[in-house]
PDB file of N, CA and C in Angstrom:
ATOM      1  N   UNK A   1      -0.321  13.373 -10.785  1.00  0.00           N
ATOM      2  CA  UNK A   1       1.048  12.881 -10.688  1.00  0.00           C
ATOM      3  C   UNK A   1       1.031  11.536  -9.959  1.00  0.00           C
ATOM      4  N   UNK A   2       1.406  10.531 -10.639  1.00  0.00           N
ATOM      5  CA  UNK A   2       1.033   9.287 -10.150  1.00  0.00           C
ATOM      6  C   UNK A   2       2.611   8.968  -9.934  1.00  0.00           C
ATOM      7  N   UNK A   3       2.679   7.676  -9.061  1.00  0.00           N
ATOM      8  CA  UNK A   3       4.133   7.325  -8.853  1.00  0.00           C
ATOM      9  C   UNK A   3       3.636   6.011  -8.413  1.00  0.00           C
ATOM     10  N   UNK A   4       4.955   5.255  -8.849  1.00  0.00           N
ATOM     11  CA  UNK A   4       5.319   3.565  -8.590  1.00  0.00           C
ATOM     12  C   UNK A   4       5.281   3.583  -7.455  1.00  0.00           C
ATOM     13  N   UNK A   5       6.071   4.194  -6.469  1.00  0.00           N
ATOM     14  CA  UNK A   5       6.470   3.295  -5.549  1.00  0.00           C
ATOM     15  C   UNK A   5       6.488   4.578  -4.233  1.00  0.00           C
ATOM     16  N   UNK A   6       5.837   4.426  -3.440  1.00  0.00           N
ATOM     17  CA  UNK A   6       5.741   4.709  -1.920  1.00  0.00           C
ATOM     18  C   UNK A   6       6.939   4.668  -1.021  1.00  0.00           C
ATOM     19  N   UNK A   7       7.764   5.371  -0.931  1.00  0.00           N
ATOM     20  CA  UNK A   7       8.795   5.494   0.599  1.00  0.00           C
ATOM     21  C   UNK A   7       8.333   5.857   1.307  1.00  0.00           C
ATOM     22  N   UNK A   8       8.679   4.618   2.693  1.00  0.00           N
ATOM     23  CA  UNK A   8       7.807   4.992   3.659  1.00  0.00           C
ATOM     24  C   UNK A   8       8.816   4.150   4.718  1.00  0.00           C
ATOM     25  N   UNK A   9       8.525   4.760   6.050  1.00  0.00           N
ATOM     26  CA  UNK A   9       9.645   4.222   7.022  1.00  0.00           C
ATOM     27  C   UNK A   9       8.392   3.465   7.984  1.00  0.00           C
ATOM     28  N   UNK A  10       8.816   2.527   8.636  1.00  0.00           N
ATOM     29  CA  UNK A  10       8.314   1.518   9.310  1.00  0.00           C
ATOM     30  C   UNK A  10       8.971   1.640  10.675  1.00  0.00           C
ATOM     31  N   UNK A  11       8.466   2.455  11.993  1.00  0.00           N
ATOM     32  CA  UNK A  11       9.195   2.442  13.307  1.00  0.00           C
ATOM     33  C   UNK A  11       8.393   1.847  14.196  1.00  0.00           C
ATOM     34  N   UNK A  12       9.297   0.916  14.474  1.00  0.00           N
ATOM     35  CA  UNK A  12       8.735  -0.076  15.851  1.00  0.00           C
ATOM     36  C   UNK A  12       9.705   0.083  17.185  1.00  0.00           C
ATOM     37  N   UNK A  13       9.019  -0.487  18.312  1.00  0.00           N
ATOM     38  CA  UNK A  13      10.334  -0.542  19.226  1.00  0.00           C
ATOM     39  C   UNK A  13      11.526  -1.390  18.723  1.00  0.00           C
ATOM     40  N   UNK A  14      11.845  -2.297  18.236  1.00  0.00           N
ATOM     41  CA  UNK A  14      12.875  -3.120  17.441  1.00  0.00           C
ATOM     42  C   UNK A  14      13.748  -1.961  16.183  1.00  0.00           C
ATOM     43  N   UNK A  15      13.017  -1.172  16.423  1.00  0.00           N
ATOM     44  CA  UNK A  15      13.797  -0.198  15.616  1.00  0.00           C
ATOM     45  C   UNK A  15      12.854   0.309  14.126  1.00  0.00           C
ATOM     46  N   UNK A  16      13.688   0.534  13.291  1.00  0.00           N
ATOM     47  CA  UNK A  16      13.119   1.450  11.957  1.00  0.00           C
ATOM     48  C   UNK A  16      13.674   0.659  10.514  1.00  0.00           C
ATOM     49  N   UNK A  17      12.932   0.587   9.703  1.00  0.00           N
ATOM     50  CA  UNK A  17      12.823   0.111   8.661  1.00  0.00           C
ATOM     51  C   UNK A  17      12.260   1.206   7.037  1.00  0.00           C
ATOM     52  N   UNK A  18      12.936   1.122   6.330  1.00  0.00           N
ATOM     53  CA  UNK A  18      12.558   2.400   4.995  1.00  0.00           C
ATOM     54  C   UNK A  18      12.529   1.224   4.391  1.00  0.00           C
ATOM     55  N   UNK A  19      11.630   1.283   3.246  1.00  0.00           N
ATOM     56  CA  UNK A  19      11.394   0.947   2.310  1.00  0.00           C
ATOM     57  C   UNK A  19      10.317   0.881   1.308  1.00  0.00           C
ATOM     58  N   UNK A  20      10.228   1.051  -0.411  1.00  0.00           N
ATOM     59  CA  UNK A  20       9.144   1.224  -1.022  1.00  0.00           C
ATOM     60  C   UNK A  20       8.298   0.263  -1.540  1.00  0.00           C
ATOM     61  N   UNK A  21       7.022   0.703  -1.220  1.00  0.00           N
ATOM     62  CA  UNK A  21       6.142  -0.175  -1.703  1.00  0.00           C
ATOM     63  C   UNK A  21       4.769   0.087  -2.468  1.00  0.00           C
ATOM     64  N   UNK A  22       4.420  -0.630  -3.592  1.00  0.00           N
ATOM     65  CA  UNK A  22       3.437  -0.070  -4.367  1.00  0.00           C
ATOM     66  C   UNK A  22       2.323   0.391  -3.636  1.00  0.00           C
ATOM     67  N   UNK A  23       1.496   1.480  -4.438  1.00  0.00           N
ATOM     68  CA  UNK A  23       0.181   2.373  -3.579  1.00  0.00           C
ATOM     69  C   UNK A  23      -0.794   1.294  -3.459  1.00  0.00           C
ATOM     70  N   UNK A  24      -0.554  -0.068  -4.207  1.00  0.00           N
ATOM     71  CA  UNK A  24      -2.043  -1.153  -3.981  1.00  0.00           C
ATOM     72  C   UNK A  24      -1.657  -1.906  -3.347  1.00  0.00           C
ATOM     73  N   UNK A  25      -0.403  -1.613  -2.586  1.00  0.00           N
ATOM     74  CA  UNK A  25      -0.543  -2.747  -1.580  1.00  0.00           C
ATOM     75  C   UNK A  25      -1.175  -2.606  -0.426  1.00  0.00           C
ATOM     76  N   UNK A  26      -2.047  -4.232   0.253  1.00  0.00           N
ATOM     77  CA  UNK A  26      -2.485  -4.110   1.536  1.00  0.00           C
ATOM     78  C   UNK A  26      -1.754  -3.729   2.831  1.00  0.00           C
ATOM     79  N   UNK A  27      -2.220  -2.823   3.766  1.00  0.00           N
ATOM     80  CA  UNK A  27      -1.445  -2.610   4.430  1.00  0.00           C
ATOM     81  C   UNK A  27      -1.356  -3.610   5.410  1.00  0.00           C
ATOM     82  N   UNK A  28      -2.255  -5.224   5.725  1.00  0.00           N
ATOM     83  CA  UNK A  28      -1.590  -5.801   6.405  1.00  0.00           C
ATOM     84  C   UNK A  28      -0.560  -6.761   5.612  1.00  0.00           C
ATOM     85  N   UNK A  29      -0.207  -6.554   4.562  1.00  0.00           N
ATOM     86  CA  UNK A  29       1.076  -7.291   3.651  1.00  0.00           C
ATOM     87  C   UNK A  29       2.311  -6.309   3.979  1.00  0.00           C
ATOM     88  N   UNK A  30       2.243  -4.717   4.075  1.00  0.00           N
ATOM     89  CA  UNK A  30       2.999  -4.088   4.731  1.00  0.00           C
ATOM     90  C   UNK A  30       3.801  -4.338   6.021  1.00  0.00           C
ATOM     91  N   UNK A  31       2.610  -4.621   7.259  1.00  0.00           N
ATOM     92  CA  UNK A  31       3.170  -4.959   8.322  1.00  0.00           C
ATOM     93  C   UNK A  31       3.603  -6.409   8.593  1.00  0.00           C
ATOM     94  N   UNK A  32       3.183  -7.254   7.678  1.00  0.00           N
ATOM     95  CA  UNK A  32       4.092  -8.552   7.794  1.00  0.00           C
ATOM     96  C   UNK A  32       5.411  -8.608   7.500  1.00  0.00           C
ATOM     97  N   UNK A  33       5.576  -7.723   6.105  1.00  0.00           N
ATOM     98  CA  UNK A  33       6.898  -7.632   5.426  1.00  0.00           C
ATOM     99  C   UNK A  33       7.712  -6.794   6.511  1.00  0.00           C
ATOM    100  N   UNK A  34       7.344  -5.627   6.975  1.00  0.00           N
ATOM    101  CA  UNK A  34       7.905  -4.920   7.935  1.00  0.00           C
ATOM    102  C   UNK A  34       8.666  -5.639   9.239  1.00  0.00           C
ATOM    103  N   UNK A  35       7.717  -6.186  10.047  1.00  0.00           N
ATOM    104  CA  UNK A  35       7.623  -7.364  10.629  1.00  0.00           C
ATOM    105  C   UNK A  35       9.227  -8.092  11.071  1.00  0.00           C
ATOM    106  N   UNK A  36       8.740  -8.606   9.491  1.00  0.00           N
ATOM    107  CA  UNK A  36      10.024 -10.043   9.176  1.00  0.00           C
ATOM    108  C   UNK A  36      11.195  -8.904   8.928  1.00  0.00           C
ATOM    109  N   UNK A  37      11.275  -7.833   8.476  1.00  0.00           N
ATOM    110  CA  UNK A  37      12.623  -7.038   8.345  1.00  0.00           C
ATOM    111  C   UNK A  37      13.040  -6.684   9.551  1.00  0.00           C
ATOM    112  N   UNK A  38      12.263  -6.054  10.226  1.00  0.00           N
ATOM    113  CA  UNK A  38      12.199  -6.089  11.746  1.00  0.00           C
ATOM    114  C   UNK A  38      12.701  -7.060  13.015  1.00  0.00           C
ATOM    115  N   UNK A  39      12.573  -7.825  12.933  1.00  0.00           N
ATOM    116  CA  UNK A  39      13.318  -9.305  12.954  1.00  0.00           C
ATOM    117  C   UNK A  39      11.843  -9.763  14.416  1.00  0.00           C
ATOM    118  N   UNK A  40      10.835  -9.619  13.860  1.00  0.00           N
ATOM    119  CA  UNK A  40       9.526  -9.487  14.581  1.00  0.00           C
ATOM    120  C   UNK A  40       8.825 -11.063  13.854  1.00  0.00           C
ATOM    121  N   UNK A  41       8.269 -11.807  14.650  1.00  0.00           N
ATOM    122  CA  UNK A  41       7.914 -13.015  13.933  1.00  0.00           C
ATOM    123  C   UNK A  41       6.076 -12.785  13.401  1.00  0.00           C
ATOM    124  N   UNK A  42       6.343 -12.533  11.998  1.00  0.00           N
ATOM    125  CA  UNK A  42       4.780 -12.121  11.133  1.00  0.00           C
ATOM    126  C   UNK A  42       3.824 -13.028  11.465  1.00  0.00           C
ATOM    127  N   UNK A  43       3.908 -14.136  11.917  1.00  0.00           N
ATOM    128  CA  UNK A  43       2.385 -15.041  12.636  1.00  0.00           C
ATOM    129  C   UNK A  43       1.980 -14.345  13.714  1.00  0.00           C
ATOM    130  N   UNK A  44       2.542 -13.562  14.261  1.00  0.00           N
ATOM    131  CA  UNK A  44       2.141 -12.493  15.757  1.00  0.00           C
ATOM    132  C   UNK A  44       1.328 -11.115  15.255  1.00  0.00           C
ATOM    133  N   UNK A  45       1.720 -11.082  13.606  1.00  0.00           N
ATOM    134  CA  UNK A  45       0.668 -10.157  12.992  1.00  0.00           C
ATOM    135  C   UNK A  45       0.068  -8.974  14.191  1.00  0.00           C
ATOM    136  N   UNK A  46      -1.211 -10.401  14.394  1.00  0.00           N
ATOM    137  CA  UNK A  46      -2.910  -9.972  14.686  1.00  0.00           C
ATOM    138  C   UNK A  46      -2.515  -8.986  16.096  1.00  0.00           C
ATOM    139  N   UNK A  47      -1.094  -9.214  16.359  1.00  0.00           N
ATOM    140  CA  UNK A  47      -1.238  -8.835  17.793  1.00  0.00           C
ATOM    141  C   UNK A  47      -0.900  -7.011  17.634  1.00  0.00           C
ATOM    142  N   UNK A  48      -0.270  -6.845  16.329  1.00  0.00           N
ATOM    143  CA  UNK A  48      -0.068  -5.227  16.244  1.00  0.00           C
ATOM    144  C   UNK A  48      -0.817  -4.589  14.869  1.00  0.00           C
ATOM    145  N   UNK A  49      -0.577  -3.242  15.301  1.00  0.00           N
ATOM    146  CA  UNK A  49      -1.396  -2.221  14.370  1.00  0.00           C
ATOM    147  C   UNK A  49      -0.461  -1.587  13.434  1.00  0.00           C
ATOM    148  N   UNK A  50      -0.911  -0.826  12.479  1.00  0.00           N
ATOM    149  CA  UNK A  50      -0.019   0.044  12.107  1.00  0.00           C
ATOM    150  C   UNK A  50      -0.848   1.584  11.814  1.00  0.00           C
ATOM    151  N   UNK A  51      -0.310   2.351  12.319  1.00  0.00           N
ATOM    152  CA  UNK A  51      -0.882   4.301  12.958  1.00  0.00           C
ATOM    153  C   UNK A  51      -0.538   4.900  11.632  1.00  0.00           C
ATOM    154  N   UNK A  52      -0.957   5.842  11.473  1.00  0.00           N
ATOM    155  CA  UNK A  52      -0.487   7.255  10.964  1.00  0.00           C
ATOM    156  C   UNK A  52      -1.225   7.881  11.327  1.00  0.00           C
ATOM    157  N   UNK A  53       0.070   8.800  12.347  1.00  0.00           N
ATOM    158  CA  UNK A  53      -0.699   9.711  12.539  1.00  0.00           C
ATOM    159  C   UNK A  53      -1.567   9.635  14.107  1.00  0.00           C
ATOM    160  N   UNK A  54      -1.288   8.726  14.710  1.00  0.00           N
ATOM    161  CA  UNK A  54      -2.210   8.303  15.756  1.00  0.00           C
ATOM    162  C   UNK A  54      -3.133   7.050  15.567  1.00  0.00           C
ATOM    163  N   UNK A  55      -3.327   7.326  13.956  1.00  0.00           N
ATOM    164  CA  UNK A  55      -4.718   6.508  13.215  1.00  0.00           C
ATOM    165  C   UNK A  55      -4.303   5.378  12.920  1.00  0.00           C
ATOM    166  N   UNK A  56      -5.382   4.227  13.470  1.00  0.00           N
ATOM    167  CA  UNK A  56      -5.080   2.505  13.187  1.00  0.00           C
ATOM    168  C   UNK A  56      -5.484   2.530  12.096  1.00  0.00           C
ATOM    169  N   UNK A  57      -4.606   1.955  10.975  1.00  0.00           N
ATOM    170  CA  UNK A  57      -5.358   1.892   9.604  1.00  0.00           C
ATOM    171  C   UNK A  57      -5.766   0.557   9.171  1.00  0.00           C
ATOM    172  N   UNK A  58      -6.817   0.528   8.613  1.00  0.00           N
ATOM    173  CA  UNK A  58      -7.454  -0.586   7.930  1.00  0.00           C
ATOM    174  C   UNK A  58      -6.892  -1.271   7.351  1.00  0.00           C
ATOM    175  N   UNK A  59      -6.622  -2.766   8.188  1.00  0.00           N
ATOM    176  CA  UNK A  59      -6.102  -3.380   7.252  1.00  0.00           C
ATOM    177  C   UNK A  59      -6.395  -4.153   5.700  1.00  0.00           C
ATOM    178  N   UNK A  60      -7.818  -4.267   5.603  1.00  0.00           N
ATOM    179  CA  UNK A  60      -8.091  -4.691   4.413  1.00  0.00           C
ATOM    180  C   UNK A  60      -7.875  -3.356   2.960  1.00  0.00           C
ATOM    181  N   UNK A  61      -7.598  -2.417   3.476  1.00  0.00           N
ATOM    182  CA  UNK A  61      -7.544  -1.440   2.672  1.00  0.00           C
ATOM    183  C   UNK A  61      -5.666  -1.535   2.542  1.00  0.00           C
ATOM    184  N   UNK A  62      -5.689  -0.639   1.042  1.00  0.00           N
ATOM    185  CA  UNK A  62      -4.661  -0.347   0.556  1.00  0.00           C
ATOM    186  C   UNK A  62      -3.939   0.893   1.013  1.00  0.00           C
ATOM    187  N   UNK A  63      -2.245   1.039   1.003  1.00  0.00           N
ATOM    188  CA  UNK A  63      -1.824   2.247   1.007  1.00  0.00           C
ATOM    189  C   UNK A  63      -2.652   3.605   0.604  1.00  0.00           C
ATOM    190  N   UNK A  64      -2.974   3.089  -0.859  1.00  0.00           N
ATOM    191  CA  UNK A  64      -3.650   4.814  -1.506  1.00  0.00           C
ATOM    192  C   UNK A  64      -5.003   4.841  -0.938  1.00  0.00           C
ATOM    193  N   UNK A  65      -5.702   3.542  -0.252  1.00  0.00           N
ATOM    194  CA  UNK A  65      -7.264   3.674   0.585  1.00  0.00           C
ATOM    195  C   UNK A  65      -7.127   4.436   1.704  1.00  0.00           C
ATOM    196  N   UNK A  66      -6.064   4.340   2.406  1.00  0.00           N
ATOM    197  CA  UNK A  66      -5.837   4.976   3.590  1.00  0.00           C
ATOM    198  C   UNK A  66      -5.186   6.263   3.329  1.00  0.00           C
ATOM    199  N   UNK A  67      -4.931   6.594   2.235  1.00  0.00           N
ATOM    200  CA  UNK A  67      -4.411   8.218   2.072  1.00  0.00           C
ATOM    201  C   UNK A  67      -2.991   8.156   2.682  1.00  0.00           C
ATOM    202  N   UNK A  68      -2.019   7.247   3.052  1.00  0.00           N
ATOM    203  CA  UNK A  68      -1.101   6.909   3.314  1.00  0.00           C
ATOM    204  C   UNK A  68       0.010   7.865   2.342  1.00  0.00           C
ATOM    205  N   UNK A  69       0.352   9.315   2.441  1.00  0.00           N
ATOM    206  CA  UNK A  69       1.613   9.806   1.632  1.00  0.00           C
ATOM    207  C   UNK A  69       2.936   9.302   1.377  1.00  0.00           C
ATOM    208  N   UNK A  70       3.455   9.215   0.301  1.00  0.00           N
ATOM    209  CA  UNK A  70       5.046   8.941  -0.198  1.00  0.00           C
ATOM    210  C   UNK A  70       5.861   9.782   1.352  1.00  0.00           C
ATOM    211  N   UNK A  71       6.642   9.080   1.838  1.00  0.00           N
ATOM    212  CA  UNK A  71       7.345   9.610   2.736  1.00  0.00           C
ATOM    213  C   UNK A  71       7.021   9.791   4.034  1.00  0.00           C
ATOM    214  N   UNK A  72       5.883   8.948   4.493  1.00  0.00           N
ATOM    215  CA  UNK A  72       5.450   9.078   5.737  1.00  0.00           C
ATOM    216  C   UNK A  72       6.161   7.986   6.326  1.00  0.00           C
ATOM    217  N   UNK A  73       5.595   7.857   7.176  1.00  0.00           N
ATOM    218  CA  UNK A  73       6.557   7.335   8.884  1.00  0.00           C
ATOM    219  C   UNK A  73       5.124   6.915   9.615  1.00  0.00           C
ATOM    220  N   UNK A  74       5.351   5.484   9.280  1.00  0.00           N
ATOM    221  CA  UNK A  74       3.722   4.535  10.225  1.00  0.00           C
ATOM    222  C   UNK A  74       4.737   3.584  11.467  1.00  0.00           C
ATOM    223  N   UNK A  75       3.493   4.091  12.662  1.00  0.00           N
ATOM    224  CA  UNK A  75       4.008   3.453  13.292  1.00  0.00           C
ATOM    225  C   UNK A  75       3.568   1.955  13.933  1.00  0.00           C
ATOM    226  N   UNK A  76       4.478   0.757  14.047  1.00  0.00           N
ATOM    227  CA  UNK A  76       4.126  -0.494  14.158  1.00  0.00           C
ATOM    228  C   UNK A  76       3.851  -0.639  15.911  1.00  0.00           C
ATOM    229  N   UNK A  77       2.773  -0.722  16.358  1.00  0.00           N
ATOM    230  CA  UNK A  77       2.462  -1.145  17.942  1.00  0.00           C
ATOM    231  C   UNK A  77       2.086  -1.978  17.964  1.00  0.00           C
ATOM    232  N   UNK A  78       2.225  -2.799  19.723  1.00  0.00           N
ATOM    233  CA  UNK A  78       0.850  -3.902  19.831  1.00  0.00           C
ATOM    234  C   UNK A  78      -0.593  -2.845  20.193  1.00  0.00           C
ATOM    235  N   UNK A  79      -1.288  -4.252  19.883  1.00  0.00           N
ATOM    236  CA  UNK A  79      -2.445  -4.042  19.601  1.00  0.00           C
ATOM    237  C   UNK A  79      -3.217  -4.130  21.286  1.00  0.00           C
ATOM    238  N   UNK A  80      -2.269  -4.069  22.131  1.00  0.00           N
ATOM    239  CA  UNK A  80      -2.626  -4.375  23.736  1.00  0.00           C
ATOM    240  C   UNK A  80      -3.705  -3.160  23.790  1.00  0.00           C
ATOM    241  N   UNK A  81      -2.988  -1.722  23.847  1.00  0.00           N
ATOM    242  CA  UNK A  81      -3.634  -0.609  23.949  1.00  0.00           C
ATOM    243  C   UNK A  81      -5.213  -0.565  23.516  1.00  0.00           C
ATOM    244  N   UNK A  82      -6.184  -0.485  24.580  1.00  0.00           N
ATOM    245  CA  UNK A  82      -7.604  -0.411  23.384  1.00  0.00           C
ATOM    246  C   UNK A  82      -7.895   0.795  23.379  1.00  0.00           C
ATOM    247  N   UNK A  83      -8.245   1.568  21.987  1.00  0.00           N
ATOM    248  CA  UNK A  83      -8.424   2.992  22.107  1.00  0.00           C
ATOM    249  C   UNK A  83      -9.849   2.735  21.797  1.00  0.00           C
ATOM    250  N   UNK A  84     -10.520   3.671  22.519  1.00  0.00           N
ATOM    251  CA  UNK A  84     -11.975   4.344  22.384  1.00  0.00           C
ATOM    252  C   UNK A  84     -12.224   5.039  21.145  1.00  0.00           C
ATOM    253  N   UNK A  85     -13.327   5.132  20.171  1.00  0.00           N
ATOM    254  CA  UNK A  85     -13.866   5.716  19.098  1.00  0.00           C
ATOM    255  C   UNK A  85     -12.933   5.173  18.171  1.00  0.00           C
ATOM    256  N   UNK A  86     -13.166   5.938  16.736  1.00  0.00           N
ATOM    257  CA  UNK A  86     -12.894   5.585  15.179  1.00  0.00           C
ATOM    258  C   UNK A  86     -12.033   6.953  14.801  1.00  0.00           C
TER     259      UNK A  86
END
């Protein structure tokens, strides 16, 4: 069962953002777009992550690389925090 388009909510401290986006997209094209909806300035990028789940996901990888489900809830942090292990 394949599907177009990914709903997925985007929560930052600036608040929460829904919206769908194809399974090949990169997820750091995610958090830019997020970002700028967010009213977060996207050249500051490098400075946050985006979780599921706890988990920093790769940004060179895609939604469907990261196993990212229709209807999940990623969360946007800075990247201050350094976590230990993978």
């Amino acid at each position: 069962m394949s599907k177009d388009k990914l709903h997925l909510t985007i929560s930052s401290a600036n608040g929460d953002w829904e919206n769908d986006f194809p399974p090949d997209q990169p997820i750091h094209a995610v958090k830019t777009t997020a970002m700028a909806h967010l009213h977060m300035d996207p050249s500051q990028a490098d400075q946050f992550i985006l979780t599921l789940n706890g988990q920093e996901l790769n940004e060179t990888k895609s939604l469907t690389e990261c196993n990212v489900p229709d209807g999940a809830i990623l969360i946007l942090e800075r990247r201050d925090v350094t976590k230990i292990g993978t």
